[in-house]
C-alpha atoms as a PDB file:
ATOM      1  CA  UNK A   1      -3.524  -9.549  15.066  1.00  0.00           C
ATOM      2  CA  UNK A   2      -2.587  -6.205  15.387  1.00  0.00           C
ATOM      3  CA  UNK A   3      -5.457  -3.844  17.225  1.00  0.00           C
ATOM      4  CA  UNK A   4      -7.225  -0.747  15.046  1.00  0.00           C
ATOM      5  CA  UNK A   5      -5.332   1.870  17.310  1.00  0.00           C
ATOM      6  CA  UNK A   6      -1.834  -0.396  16.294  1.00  0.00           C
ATOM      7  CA  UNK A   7      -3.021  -0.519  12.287  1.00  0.00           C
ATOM      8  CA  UNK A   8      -3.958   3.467  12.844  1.00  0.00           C
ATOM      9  CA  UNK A   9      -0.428   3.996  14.288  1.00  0.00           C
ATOM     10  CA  UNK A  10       1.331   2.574  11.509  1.00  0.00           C
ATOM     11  CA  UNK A  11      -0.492   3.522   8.461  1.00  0.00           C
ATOM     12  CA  UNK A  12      -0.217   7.163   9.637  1.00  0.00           C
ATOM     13  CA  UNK A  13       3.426   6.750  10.014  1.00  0.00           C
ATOM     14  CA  UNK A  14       4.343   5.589   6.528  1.00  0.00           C
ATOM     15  CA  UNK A  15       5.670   7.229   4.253  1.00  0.00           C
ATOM     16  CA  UNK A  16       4.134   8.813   0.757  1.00  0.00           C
ATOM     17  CA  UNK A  17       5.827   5.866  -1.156  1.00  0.00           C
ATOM     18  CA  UNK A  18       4.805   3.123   1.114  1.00  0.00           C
ATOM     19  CA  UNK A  19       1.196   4.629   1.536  1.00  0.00           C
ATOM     20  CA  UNK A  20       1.200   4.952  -2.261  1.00  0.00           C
ATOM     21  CA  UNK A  21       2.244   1.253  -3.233  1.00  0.00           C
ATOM     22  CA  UNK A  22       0.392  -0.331  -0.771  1.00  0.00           C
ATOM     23  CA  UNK A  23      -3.529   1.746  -1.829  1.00  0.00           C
ATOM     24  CA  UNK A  24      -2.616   1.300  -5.548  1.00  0.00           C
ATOM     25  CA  UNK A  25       0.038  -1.427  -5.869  1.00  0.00           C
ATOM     26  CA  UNK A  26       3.851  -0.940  -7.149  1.00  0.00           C
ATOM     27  CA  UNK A  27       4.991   0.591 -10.414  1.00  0.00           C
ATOM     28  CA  UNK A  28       7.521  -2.458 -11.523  1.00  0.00           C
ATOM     29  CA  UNK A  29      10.635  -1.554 -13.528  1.00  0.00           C
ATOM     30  CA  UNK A  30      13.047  -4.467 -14.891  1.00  0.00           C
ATOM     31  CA  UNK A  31      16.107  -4.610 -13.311  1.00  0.00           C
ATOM     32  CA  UNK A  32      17.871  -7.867 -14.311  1.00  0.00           C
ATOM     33  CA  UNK A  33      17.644 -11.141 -16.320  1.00  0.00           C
ATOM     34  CA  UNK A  34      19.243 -13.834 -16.630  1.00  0.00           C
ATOM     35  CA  UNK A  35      19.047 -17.632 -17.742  1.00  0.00           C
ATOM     36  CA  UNK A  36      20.043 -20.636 -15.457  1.00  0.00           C
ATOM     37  CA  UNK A  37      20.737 -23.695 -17.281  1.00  0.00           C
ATOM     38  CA  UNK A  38      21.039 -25.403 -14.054  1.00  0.00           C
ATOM     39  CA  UNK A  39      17.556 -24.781 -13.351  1.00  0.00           C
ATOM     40  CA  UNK A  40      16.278 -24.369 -16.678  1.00  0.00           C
ATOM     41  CA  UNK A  41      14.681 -21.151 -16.157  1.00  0.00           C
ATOM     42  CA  UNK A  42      15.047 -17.530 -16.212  1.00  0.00           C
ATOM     43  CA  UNK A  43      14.852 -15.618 -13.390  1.00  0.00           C
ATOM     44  CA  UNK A  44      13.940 -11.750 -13.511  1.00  0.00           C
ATOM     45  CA  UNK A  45      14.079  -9.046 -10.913  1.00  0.00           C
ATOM     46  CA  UNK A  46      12.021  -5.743 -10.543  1.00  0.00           C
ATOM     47  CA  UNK A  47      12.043  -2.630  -8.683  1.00  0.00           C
ATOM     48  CA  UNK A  48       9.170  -1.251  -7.343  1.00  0.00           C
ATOM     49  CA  UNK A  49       9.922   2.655  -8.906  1.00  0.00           C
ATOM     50  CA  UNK A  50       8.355   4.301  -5.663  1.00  0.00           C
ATOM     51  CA  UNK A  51       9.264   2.531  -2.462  1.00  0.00           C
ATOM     52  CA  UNK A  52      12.254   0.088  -3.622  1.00  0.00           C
ATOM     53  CA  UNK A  53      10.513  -2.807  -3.072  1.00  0.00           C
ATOM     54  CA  UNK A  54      12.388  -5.794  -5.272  1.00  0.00           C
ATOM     55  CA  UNK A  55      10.307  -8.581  -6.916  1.00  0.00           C
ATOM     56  CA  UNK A  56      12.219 -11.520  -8.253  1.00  0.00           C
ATOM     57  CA  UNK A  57      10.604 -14.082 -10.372  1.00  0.00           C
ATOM     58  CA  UNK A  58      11.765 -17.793 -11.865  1.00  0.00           C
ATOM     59  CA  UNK A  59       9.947 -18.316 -15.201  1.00  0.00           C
ATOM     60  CA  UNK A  60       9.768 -21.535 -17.496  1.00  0.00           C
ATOM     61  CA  UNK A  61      11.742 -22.117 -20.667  1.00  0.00           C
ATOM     62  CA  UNK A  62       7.978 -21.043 -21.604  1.00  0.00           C
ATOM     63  CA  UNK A  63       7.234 -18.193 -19.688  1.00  0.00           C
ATOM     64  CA  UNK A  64       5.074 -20.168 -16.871  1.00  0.00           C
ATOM     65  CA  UNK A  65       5.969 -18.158 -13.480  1.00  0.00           C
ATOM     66  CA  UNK A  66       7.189 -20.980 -11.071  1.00  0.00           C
ATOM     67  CA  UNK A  67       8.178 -18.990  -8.105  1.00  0.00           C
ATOM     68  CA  UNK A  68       8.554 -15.821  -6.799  1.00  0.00           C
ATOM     69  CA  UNK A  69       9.777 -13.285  -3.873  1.00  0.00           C
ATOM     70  CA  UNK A  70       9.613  -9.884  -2.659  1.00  0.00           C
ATOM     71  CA  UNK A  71      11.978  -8.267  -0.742  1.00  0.00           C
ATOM     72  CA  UNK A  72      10.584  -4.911   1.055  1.00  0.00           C
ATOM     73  CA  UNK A  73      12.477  -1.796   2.659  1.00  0.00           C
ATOM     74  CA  UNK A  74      12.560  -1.069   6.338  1.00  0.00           C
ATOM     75  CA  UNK A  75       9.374  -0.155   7.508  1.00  0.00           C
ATOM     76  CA  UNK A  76       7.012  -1.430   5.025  1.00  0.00           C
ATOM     77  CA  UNK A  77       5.388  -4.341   6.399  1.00  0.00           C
ATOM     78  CA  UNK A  78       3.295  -3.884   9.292  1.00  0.00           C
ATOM     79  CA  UNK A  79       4.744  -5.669  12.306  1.00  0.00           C
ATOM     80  CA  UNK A  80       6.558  -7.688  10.223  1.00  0.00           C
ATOM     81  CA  UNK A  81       3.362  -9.466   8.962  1.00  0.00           C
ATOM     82  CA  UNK A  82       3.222  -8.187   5.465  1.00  0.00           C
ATOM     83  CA  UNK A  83       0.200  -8.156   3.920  1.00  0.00           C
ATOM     84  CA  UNK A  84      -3.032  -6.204   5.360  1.00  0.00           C
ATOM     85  CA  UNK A  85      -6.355  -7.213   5.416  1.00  0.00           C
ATOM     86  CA  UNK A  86     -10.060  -6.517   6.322  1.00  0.00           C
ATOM     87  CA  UNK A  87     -10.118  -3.029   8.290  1.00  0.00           C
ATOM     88  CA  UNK A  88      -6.797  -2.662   7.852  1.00  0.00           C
ATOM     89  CA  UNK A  89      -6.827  -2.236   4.057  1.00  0.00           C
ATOM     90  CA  UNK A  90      -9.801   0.304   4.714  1.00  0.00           C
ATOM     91  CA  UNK A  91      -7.369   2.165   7.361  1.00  0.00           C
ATOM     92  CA  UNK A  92      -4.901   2.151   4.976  1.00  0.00           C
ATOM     93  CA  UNK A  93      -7.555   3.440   1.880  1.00  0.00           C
ATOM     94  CA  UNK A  94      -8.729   6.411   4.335  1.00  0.00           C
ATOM     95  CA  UNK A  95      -5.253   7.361   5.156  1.00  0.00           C
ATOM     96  CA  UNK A  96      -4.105   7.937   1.547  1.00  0.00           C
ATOM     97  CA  UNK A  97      -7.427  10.168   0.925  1.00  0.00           C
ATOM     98  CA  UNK A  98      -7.110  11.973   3.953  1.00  0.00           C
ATOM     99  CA  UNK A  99      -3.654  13.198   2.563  1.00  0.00           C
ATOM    100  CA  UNK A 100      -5.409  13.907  -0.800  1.00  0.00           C
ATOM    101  CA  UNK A 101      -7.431  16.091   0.999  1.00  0.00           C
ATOM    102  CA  UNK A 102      -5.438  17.093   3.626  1.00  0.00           C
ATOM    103  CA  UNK A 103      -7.778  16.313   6.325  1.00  0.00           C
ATOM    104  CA  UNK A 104      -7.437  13.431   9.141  1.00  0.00           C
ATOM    105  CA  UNK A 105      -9.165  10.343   8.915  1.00  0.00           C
ATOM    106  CA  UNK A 106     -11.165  11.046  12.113  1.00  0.00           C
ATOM    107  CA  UNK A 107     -12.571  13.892  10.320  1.00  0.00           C
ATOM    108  CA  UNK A 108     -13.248  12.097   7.212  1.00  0.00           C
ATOM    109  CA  UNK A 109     -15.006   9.889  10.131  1.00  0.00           C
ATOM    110  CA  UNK A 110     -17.272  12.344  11.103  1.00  0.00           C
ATOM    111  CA  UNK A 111     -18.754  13.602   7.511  1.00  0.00           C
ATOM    112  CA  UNK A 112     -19.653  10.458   6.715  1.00  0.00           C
ATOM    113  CA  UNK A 113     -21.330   9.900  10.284  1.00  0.00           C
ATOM    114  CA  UNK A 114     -22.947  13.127   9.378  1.00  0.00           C
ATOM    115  CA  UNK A 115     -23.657  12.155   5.780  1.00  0.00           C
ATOM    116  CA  UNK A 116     -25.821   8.745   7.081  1.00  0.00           C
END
């Protein structure tokens, strides 16, 4: 479990794409389709439109999603553990409106200590 001074570290480091897609999620575009009668499915592949981030997805003769993957750029996952949690997520949420605002987090910190 990375510590709050590691999660700190890295969500200040991403970039605006990666800081983007992973507060508000990734804008999908298609990419490719294709059928495989082996498998009888299709599979699909998107592109995340900000940070490059490729989803691929096997779907049923019907549509049912049976599977999927993601495949992120260099630096996206934290640590190499992927998805963030807890007081990481709110790290992550203060980070983004910090650079909406153009103020650090440790400032945004402090009003709200203030504010109580």
């Amino acid at each position: 479990m990375p510590t709050d001074t590691e999660t700190a570290n890295f969500v200040a480091s991403l970039p605006e794409a990666f800081l983007e897609c992973r507060d508000y999620g990734h804008t999908w575009r298609p990419l490719t389709a294709r059928w495989d009668g082996e498998m009888h499915a299709y599979e699909r592949t998107m592109g995340c439109a900000r940070c490059d981030t490729t989803r691929s997805q096997w779907l049923s003769a019907y549509g049912h999603a049976l599977r999927g993957s993601y495949s992120y750029p260099e630096g996206y996952q934290h640590l190499g553990q992927g998805r963030l949690d807890g007081a990481a997520r709110d790290a992550l949420r203060l980070e983004s409106v910090s650079r909406m605002l153009n103020v650090t987090p440790i400032t945004m910190k402090r009003r709200a200590r203030r504010a109580a």
